[in-house]
Protein backbone atom coordinates (compact mmCIF):
# COMPACT_ATOMS: atom_id res chain seq x y z
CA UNK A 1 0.00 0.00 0.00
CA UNK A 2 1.35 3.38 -1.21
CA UNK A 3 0.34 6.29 1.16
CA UNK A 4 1.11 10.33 -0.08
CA UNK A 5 0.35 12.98 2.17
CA UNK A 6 1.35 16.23 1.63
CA UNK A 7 1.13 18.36 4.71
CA UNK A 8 2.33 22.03 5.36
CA UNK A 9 3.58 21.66 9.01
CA UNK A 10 3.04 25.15 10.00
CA UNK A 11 -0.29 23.57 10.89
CA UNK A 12 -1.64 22.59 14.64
CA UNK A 13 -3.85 20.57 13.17
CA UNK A 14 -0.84 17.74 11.72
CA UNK A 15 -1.20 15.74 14.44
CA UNK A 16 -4.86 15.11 14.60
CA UNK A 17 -4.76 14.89 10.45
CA UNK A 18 -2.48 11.77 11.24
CA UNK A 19 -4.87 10.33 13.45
CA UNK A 20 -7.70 10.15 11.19
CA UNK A 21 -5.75 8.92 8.43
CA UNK A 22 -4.12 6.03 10.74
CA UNK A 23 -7.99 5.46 12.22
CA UNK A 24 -9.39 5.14 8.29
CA UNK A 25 -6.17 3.38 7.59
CA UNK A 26 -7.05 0.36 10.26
CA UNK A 27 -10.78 0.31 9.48
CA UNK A 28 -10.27 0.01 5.83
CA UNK A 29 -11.91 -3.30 4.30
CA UNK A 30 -10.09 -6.21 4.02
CA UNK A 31 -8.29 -6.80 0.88
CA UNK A 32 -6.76 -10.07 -0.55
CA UNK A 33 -2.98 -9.75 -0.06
CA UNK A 34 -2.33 -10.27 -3.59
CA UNK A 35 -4.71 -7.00 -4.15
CA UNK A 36 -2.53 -3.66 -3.98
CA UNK A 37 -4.17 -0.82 -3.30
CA UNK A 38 -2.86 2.56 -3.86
CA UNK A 39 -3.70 5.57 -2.01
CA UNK A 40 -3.01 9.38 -2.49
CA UNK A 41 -4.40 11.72 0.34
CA UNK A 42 -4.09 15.44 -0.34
CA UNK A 43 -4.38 17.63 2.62
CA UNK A 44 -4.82 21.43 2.47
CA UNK A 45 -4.17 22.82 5.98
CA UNK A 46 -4.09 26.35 4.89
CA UNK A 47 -7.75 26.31 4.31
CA UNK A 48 -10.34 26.00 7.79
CA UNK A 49 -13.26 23.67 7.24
CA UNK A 50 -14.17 23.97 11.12
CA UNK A 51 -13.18 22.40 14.09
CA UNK A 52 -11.95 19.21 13.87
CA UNK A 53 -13.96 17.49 17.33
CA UNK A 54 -11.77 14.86 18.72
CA UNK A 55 -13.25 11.15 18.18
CA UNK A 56 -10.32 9.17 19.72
CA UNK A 57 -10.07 8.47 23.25
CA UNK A 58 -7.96 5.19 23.35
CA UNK A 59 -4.63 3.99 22.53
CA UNK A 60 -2.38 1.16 23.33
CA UNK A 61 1.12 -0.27 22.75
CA UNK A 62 2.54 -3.96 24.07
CA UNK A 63 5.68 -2.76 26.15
CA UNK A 64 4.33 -1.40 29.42
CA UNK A 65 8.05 0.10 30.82
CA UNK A 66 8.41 2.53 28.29
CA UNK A 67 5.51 4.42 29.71
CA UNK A 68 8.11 5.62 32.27
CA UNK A 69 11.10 6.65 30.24
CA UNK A 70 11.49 10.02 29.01
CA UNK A 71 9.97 9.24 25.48
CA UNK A 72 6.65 7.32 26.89
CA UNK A 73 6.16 10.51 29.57
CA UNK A 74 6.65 12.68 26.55
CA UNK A 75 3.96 10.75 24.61
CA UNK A 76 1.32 9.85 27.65
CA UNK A 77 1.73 13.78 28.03
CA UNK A 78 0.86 14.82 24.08
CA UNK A 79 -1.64 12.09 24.66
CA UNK A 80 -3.49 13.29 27.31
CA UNK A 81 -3.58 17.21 26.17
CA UNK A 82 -5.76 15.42 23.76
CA UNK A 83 -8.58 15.53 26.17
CA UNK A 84 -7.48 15.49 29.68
CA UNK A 85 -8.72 12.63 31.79
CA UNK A 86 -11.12 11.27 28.91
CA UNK A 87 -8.15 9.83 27.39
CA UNK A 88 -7.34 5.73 27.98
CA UNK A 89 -3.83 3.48 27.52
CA UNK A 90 -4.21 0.12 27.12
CA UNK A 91 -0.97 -2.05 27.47
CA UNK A 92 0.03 -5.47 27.26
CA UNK A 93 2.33 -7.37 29.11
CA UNK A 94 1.00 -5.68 33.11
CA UNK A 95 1.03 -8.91 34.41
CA UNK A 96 4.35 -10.34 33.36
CA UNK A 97 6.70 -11.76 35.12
CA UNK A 98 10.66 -9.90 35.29
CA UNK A 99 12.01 -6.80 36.81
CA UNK A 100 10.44 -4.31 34.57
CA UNK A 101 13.89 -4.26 31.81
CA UNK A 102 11.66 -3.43 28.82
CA UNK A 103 11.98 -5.20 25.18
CA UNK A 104 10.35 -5.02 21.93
CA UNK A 105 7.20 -6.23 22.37
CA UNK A 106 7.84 -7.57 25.74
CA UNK A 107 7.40 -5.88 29.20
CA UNK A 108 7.19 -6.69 32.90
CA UNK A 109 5.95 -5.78 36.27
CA UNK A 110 6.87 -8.74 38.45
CA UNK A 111 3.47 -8.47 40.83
CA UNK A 112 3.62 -12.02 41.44
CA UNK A 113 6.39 -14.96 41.98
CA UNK A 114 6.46 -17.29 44.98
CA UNK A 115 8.18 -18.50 47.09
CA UNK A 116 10.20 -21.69 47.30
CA UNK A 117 7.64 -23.33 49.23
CA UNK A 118 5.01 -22.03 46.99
CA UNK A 119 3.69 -19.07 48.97
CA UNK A 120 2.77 -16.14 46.78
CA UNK A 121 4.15 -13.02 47.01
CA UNK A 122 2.22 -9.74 45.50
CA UNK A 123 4.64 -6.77 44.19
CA UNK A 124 2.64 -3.39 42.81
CA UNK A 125 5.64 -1.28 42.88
CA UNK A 126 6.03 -1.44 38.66
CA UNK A 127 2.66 -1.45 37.76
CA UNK A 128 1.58 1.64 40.22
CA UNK A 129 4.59 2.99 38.85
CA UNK A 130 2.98 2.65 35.75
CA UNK A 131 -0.38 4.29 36.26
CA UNK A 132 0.81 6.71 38.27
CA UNK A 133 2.76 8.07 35.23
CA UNK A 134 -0.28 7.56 32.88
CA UNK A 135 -2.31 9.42 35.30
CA UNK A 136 0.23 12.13 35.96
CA UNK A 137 -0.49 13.02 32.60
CA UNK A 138 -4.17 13.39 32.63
CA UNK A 139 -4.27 9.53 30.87
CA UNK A 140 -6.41 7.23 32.15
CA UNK A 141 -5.14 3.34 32.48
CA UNK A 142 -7.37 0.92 30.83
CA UNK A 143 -6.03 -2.03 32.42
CA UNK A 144 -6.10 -5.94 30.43
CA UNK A 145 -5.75 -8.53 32.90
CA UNK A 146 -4.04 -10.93 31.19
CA UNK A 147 -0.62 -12.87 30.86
CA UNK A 148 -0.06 -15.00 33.04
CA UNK A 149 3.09 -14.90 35.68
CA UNK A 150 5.62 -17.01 35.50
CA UNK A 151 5.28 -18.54 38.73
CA UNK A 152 1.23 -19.64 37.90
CA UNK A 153 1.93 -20.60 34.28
CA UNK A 154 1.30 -24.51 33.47
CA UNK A 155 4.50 -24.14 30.96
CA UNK A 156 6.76 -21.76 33.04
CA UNK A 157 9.67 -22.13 30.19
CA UNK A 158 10.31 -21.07 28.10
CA UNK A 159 8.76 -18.13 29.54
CA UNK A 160 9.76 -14.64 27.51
CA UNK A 161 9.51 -14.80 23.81
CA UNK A 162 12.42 -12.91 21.54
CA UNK A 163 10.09 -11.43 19.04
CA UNK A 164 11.04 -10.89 15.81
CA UNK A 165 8.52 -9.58 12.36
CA UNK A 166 9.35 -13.36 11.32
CA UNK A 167 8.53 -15.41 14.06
CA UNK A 168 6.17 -17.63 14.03
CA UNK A 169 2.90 -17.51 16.81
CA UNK A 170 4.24 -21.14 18.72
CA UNK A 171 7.46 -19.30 19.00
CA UNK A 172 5.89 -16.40 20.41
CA UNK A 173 3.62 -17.92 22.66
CA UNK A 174 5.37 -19.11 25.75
CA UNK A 175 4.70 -19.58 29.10
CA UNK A 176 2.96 -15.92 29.48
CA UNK A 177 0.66 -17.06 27.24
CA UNK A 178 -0.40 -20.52 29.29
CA UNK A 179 -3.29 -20.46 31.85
CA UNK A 180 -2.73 -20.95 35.85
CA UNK A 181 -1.53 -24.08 37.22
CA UNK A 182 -3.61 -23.12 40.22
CA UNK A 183 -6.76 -21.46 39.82
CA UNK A 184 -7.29 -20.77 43.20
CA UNK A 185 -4.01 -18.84 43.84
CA UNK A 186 -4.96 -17.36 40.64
CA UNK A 187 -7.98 -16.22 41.85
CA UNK A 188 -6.79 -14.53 44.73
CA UNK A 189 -4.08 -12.86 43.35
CA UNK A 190 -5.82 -11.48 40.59
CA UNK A 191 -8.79 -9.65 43.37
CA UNK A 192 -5.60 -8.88 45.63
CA UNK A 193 -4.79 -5.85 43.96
């Protein structure tokens, strides 16, 4: 797919003009793969058609830890001048096992491991650290409770995938991706928050 725009960037307006186009981008129709499709958008942004009334209010991304760094404040900020405190993040990868070292496609908060005897032990620290930046920033969390924890997964290893644009969805789903080898522990860690 061949995309032109042709934007004057003295305008305030660029960055909502890319959000419509990547919003009628992803709701396109499906086409066969073997189908191009070409597609020129010209966009006058010296000209005023009216105001342009926000009609996005959520966004996402799989690595959770950049939310923190100076780049994800940076965004979560832009993002939440958008509409302050209307606006919602949903990330992947909150209820992942590690010590919150981000990767592509791959975070971590570490709220739950056990111990050696089996005795669960709850950690918020990364994951408040988390909201507390999205909220900081007038951002809303809109939290998925999924992937599992190491420590509950019925195939603990391997447990992070190394995700590459080639690999293949049984080398990407490891043990995050398995359900609890104890439901009940499950069930009380997952209200213990």
């Amino acid at each position: 797919m061949e995309l032109n725009v042709s934007l004057k960037l003295h305008s305030n307006h660029v960055r909502q003009l890319f959000a419509i186009a990547t919003l009628a981008f992803a709701l396109r129709p499906a086409r066969a793969a073997e189908e191009p499709l070409a597609v020129t958008m010209r966009v006058d942004v010296t000209r005023t058609q009216g105001e342009l009334k926000p009609i996005w209010r959520f966004f996402g991304a799989d690595e959770p830890n950049y939310a923190y760094m100076t780049n994800g404040r940076k965004l979560l900020a832009e993002l939440g001048e958008l509409s302050p405190k209307r606006v919602y993040f949903r990330t992947h990868n909150l209820l992942t096992s590690g010590d919150g070292t981000p990767a592509l496609k791959w975070g971590s908060t570490g709220v739950y491991r056990e111990t050696a005897d089996g005795k669960p032990i709850y950690d918020w620290t990364i994951l408040d650290r988390i909201f507390d930046t999205y909220l900081e920033r007038g951002v809303r969390p809109y939290a998925q409770i999924g992937f599992m924890p190491k420590d509950l997964s019925i195939k603990p290893e391997p447990y992070q995938h190394q995700w590459t644009p080639r690999a293949r969805y049984d080398e990407i789903y490891t043990g995050w991706a398995y359900p609890p080898k104890d439901y009940d522990k499950w069930a009380n860690w997952s209200s213990s928050g």
